[in-house]
C-alpha atoms as a PDB file:
ATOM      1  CA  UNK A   1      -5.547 -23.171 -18.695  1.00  0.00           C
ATOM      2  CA  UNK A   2      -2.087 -23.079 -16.915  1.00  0.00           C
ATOM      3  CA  UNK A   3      -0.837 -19.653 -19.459  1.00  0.00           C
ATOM      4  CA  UNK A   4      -4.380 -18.120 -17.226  1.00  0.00           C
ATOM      5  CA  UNK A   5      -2.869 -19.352 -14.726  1.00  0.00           C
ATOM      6  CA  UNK A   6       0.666 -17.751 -14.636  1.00  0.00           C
ATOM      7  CA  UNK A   7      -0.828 -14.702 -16.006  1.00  0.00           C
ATOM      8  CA  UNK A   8      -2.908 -14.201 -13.595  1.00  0.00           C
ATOM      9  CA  UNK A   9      -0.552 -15.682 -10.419  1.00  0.00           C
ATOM     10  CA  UNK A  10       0.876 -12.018  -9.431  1.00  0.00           C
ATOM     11  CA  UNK A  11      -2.041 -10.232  -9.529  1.00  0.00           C
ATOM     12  CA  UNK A  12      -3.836 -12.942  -7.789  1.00  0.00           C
ATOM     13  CA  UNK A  13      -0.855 -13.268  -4.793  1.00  0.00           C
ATOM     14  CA  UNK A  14      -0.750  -9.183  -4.827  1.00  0.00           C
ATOM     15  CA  UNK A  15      -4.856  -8.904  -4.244  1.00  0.00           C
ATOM     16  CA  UNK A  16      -4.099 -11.295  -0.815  1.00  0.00           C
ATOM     17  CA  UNK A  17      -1.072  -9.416   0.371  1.00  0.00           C
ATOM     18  CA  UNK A  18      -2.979  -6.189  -0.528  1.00  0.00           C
ATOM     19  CA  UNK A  19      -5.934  -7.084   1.419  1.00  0.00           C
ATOM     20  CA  UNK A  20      -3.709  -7.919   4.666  1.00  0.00           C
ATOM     21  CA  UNK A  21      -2.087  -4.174   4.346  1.00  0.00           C
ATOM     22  CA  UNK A  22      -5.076  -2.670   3.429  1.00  0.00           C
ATOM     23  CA  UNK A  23      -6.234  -4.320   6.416  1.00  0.00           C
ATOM     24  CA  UNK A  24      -3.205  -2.617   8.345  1.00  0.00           C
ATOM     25  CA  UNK A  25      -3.374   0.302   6.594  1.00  0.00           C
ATOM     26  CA  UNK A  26      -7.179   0.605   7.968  1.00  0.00           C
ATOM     27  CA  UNK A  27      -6.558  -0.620  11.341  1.00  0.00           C
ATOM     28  CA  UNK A  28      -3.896   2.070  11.736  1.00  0.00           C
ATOM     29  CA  UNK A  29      -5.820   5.294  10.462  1.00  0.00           C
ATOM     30  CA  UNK A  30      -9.277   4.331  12.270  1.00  0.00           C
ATOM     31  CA  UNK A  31      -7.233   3.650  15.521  1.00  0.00           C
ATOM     32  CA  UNK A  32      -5.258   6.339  15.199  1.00  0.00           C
ATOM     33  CA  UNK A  33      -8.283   8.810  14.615  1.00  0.00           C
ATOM     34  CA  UNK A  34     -10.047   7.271  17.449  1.00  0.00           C
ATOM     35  CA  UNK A  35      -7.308   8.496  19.560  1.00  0.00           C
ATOM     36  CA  UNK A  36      -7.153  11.623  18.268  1.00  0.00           C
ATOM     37  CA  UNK A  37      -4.672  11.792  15.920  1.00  0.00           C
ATOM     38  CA  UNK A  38      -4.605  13.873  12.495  1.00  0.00           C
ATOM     39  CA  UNK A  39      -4.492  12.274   9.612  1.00  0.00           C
ATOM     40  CA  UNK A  40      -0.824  13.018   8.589  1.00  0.00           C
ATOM     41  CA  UNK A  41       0.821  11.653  11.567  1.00  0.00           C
ATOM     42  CA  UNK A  42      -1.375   8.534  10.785  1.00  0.00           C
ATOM     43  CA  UNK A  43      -0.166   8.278   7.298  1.00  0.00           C
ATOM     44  CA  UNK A  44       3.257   8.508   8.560  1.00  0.00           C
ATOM     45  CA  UNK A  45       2.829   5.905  10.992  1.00  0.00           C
ATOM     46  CA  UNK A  46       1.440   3.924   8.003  1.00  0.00           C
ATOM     47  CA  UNK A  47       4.050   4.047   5.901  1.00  0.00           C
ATOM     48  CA  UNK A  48       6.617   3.219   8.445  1.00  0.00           C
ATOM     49  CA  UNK A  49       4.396  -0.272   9.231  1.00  0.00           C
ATOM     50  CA  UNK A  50       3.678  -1.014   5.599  1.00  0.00           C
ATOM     51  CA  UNK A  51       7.092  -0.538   3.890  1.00  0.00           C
ATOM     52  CA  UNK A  52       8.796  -3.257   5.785  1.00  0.00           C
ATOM     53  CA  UNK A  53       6.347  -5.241   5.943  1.00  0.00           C
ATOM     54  CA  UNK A  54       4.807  -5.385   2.073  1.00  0.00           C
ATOM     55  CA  UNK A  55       7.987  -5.640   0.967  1.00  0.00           C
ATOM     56  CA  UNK A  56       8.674  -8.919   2.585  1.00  0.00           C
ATOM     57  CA  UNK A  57       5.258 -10.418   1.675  1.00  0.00           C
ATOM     58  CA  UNK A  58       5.316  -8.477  -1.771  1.00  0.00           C
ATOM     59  CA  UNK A  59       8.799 -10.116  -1.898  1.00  0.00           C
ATOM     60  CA  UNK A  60       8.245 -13.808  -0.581  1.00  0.00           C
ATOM     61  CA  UNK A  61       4.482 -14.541  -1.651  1.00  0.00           C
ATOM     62  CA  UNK A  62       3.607 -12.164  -4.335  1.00  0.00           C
ATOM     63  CA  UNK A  63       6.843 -12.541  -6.535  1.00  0.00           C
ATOM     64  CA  UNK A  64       8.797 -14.906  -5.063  1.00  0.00           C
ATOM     65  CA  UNK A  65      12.011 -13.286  -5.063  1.00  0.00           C
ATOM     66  CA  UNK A  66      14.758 -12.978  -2.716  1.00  0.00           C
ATOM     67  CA  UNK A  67      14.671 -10.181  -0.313  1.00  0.00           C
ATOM     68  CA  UNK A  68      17.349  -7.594  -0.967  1.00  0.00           C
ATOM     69  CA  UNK A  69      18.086  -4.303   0.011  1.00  0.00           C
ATOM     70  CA  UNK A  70      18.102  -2.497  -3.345  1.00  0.00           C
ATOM     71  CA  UNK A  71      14.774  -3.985  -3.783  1.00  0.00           C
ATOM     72  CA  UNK A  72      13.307  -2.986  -0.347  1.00  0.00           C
ATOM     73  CA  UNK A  73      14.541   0.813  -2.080  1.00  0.00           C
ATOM     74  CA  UNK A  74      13.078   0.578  -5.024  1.00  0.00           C
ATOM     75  CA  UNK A  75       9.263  -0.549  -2.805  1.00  0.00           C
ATOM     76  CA  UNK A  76       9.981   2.080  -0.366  1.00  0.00           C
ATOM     77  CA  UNK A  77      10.410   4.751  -3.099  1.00  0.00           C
ATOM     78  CA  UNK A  78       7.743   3.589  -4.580  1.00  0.00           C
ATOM     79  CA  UNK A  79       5.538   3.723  -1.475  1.00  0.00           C
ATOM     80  CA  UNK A  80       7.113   7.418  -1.070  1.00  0.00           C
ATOM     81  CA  UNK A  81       5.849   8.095  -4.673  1.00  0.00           C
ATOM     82  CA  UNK A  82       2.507   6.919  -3.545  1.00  0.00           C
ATOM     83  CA  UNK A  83       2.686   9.064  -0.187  1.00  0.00           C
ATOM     84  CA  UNK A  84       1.534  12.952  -1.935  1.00  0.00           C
ATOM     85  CA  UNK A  85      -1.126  11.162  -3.832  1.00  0.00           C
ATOM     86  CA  UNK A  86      -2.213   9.775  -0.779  1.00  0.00           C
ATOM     87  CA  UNK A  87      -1.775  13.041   1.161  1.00  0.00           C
ATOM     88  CA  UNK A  88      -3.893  15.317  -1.126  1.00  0.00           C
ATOM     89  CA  UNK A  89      -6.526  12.674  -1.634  1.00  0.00           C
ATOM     90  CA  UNK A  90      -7.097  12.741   2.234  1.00  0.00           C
ATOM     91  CA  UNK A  91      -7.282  16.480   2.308  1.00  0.00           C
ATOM     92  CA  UNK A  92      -9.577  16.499  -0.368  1.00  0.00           C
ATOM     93  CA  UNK A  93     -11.688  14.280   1.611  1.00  0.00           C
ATOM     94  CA  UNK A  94     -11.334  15.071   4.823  1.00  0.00           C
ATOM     95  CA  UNK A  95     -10.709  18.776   4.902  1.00  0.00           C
ATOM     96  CA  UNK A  96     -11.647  20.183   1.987  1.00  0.00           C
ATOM     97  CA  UNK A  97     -14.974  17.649   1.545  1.00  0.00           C
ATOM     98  CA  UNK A  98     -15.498  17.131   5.142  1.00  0.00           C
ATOM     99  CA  UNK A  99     -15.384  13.199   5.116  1.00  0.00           C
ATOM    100  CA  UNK A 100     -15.072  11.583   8.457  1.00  0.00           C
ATOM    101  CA  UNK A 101     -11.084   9.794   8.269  1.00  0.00           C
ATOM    102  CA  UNK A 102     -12.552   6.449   7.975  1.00  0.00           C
ATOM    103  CA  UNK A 103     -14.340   6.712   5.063  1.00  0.00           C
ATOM    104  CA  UNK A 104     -11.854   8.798   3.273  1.00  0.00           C
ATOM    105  CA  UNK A 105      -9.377   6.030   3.784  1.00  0.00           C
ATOM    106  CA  UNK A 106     -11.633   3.499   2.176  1.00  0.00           C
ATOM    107  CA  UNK A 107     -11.572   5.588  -1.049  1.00  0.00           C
ATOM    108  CA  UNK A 108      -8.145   6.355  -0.938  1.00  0.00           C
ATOM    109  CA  UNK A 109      -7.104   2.692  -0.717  1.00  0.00           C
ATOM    110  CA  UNK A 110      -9.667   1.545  -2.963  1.00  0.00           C
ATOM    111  CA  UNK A 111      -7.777   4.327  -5.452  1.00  0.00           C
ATOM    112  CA  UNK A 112      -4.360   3.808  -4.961  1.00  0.00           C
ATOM    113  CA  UNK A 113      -4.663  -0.190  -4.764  1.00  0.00           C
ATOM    114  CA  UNK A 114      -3.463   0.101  -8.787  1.00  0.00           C
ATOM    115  CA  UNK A 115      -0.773   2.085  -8.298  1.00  0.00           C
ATOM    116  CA  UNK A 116       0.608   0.456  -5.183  1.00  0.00           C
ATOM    117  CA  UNK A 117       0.312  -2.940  -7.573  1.00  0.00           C
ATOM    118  CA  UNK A 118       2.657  -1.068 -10.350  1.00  0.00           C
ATOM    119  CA  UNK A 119       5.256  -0.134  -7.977  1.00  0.00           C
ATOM    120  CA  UNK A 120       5.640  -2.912  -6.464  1.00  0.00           C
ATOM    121  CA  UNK A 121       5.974  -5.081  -9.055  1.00  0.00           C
ATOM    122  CA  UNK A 122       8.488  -2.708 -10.687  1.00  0.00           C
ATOM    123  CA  UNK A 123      10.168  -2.875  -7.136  1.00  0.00           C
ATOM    124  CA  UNK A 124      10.311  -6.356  -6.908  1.00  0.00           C
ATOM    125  CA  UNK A 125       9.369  -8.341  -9.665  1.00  0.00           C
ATOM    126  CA  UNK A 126      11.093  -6.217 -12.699  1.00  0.00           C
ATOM    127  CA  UNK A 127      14.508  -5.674 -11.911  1.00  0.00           C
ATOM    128  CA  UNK A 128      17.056  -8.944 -11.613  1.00  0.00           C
END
């Protein structure tokens, strides 16, 4: 039981710290589209929220490793990896498909939730 256990203890730790910035996430591109915003400028905003602060959970709960600069990087060139994905999945959505923001950033969350997961833990957890 305990080798289930520590198999299972990052992706466990990453599904609550990815649930708090999907939360985030969320919160930023349905308030920001409430006010009127476009999408991209929300993203942007997004990313500038979320890369400080998943790092430092990522860093402290998910892997339990020391916060370092090269790290924080490595996540935030991971994140930037992330970013076009991100982009042409909401103009798929939105423009092309004619989703409403909110419900475009579901999916896209919901789709990029294992990618996020692999950066991250190459990021964080990988190097020493």
């Amino acid at each position: 039981m305990a080798d289930i256990e520590s198999l299972t203890r990052h992706p466990r730790r990453y599904l609550v710290v990815g649930v708090v910035c999907a939360a985030v996430h969320n919160g930023i591109m349905f308030g920001m589209d409430r006010l009127g915003a476009h999408y991209v400028a929300s993203l942007v905003l997004s990313f500038a929220v979320l890369a400080p602060l998943g790092y430092f959970l990522h860093s402290i709960y998910t892997f339990a490793r020391e916060v370092q600069p090269i790290r924080f990087v490595r996540f935030a060139t991971g994140l930037l990896a992330g970013f076009p994905i991100n982009l042409v999945l909401m103009v798929l959505f939105v423009s092309v498909l004619g989703l409403g923001v909110p419900l475009a950033t579901l999916v896209c969350t919901a789709l990029l939730f294992v990618w996020n997961f692999a950066s991250a833990r190459w990021a964080i957890f990988l190097h020493r």
